[in-house]
N, C-alpha and C. Protein backbone atom coordinates (compact mmCIF):
# COMPACT_ATOMS: atom_id res chain seq x y z
N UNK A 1 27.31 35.55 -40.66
CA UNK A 1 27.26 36.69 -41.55
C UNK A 1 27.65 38.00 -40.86
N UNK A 2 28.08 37.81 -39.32
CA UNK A 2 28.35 39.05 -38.75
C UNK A 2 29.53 39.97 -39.72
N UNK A 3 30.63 39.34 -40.02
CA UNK A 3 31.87 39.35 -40.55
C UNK A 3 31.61 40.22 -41.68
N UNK A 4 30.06 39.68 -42.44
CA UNK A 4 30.07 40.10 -44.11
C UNK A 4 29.52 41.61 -43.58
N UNK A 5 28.53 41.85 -42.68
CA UNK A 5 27.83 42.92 -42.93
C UNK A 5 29.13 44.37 -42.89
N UNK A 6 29.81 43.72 -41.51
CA UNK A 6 30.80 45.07 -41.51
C UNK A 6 31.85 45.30 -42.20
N UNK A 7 31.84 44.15 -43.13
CA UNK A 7 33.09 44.37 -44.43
C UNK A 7 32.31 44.58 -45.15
N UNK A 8 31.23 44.87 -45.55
CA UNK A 8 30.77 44.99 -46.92
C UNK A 8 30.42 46.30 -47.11
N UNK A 9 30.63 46.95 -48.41
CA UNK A 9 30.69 48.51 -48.47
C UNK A 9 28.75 48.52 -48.95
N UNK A 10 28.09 47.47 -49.76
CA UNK A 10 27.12 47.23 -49.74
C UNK A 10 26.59 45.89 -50.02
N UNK A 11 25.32 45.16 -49.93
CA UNK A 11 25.07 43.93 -50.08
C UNK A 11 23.64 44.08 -50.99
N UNK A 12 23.64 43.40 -51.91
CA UNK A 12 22.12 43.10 -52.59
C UNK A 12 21.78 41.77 -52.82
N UNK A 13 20.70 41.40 -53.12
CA UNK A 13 20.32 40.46 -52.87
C UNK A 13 19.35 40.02 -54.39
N UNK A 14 19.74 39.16 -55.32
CA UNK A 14 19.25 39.33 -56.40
C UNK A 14 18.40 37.27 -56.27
N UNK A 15 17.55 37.60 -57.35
CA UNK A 15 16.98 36.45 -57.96
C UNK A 15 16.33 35.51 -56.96
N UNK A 16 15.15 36.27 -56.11
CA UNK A 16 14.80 35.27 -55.12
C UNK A 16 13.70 34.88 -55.63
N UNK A 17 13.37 33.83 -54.96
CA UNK A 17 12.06 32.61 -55.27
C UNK A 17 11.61 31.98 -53.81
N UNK A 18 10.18 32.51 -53.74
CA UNK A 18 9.84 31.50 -52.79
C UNK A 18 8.84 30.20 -53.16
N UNK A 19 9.16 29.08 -52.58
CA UNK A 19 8.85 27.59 -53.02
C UNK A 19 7.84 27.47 -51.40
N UNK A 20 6.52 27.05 -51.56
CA UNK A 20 5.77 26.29 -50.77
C UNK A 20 5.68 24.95 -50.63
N UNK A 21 6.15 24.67 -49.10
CA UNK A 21 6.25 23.05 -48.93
C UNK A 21 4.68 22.74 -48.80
N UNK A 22 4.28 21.31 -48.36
CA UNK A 22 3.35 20.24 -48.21
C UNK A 22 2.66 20.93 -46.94
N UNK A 23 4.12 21.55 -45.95
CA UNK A 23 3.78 21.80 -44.81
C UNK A 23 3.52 23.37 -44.95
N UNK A 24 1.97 23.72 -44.48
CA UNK A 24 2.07 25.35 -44.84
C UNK A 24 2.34 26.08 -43.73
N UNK A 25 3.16 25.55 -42.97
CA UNK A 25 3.75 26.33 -41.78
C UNK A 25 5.89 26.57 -42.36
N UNK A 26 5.81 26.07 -42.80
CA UNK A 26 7.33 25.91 -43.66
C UNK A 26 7.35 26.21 -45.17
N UNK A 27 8.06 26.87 -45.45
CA UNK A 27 8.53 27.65 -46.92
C UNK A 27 10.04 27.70 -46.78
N UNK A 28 10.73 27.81 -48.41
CA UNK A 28 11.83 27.64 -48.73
C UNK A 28 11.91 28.87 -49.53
N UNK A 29 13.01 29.77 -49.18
CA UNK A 29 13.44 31.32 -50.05
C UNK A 29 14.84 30.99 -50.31
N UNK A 30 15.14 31.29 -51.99
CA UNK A 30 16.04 30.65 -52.74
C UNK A 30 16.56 32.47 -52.78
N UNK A 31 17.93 32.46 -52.96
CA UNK A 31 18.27 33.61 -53.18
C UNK A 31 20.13 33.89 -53.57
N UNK A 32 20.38 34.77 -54.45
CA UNK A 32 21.76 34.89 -54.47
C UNK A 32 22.14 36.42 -54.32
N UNK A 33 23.30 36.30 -53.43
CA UNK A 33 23.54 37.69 -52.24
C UNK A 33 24.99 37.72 -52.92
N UNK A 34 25.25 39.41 -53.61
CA UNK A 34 26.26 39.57 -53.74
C UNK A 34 26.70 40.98 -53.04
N UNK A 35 28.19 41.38 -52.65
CA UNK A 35 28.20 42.23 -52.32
C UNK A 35 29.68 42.80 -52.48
N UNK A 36 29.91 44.16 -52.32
CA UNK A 36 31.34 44.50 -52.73
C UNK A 36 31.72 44.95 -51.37
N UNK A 37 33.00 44.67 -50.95
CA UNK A 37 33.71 44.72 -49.71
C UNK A 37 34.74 45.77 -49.71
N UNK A 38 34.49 46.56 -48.49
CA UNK A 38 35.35 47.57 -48.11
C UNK A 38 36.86 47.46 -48.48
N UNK A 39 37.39 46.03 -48.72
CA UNK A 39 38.96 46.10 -48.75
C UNK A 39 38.85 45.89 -50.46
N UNK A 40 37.99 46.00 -51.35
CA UNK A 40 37.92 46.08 -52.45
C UNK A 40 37.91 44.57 -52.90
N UNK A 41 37.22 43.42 -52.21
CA UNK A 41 37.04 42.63 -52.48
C UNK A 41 35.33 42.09 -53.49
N UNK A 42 35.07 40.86 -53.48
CA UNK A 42 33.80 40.59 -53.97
C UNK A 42 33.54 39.88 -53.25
N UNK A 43 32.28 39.41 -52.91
CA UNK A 43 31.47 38.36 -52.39
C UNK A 43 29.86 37.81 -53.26
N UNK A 44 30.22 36.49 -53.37
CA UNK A 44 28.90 35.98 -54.12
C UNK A 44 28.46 35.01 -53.51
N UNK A 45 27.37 34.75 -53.65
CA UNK A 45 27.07 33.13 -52.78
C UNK A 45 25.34 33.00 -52.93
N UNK A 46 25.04 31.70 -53.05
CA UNK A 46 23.33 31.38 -53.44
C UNK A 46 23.15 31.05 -51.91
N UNK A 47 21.96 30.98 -51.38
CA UNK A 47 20.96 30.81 -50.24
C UNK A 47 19.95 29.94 -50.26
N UNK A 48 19.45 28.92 -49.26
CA UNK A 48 18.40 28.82 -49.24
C UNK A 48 18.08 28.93 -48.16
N UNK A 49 16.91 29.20 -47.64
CA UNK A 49 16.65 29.55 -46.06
C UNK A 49 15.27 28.70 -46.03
N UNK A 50 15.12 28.27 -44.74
CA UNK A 50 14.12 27.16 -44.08
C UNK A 50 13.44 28.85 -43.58
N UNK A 51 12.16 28.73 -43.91
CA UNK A 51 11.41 29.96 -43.27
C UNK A 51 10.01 29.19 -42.58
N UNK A 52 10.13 28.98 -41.12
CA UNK A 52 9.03 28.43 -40.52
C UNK A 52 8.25 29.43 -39.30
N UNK A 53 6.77 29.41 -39.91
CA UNK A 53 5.53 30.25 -39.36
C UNK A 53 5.10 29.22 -38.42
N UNK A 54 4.74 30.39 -37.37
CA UNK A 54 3.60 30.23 -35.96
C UNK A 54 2.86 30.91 -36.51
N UNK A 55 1.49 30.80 -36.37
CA UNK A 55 0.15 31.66 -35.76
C UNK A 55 0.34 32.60 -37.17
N UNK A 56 0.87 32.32 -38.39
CA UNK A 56 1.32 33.27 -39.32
C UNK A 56 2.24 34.31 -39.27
N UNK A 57 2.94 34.30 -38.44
CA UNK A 57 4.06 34.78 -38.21
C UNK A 57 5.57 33.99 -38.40
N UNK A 58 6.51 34.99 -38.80
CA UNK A 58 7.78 34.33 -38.86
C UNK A 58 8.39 33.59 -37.03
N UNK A 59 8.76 32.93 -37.14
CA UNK A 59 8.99 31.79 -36.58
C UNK A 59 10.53 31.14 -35.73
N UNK A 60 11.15 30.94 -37.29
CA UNK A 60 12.21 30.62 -37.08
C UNK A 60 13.20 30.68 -38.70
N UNK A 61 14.26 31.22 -38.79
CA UNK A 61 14.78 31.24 -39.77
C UNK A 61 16.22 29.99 -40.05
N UNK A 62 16.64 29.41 -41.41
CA UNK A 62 17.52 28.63 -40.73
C UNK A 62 18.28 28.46 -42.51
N UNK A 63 19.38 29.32 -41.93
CA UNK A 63 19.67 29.11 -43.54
C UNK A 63 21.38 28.37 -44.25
N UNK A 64 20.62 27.61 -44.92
CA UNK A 64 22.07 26.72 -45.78
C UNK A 64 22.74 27.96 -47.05
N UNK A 65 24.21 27.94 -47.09
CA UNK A 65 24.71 28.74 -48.01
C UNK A 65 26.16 27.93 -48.17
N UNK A 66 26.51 28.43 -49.53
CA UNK A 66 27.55 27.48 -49.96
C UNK A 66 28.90 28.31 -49.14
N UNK A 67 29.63 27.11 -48.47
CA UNK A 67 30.45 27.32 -47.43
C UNK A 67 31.94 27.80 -48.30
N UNK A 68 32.56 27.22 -49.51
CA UNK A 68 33.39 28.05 -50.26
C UNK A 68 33.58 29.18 -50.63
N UNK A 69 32.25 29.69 -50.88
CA UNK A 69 32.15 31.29 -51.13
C UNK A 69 32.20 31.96 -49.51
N UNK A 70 31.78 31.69 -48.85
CA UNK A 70 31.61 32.38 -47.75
C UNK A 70 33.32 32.72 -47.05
N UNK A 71 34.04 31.41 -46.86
CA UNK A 71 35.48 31.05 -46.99
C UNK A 71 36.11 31.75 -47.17
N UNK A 72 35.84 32.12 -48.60
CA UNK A 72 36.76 32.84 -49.48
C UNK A 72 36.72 34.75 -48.93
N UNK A 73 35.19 34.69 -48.68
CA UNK A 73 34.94 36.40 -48.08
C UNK A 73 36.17 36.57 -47.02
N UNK A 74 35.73 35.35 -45.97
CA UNK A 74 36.71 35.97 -44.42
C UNK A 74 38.15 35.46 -44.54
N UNK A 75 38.56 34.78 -46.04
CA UNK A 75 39.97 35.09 -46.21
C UNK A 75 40.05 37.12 -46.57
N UNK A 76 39.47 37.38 -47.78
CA UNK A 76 39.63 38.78 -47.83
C UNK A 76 39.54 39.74 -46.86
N UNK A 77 38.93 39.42 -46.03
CA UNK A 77 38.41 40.85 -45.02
C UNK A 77 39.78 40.28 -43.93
N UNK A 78 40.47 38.86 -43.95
CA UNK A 78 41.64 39.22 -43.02
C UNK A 78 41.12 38.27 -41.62
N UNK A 79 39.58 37.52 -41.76
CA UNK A 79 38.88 37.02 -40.57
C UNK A 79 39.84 35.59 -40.93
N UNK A 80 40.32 35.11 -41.68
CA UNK A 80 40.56 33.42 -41.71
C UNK A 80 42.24 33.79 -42.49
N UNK A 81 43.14 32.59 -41.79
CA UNK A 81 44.08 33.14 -42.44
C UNK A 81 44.69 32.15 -43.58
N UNK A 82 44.03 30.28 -43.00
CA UNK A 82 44.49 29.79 -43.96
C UNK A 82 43.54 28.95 -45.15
C-alpha cells in the first residue's frame, strides 16, 4: 500500500465490520477503502484483515485484499506497466 498512500489525493475507508473468532486473541475487520488519486484516477477495493492481540494489545496485523483492484491502481499511478 506504500504506492496507494502517495498517489492518493485522499483515502476513506467505508462499511467496516468487526467479526469475533472462537479465538479471543484473533478478530477479523471487514472493510472497503476507496480513494481518489492524484493523476485523477479511482481506487476501490474490499479488505479483510487478520487482527491478532497479546496481553490485549494489537499484535500483529495481516491483511487479504482483492489483488485486481489493487493492479489496476499501480497501472494508473504509472507503478506497473503491463
Amino acid at each position: 500500500f506504500t504506492g496507494l498512500l502517495g498517489a492518493a489525493a485522499h483515502i476513506k475507508v467505508h462499511d467496516v465490520r468487526f467479526h469475533q473468532t472462537d479465538d479471543p486473541d484473533v478478530a477479523l475487520v471487514e472493510e472497503r477503502m476507496v480513494a481518489a488519486l492524484r493523476c485523477g484516477g479511482h481506487y476501490e477495493n474490499r479488505l479483510i484483515i487478520r487482527v491478532t492481540f497479546c496481553d490485549g494489545l494489537l499484535a500483529e496485523l495481516y491483511e487479504y485484499y482483492g489483488q485486481h483492484a489493487h493492479e489496476n491502481m499501480l497501472r494508473q499511478i504509472g507503478a506497473v506497466t503491463s
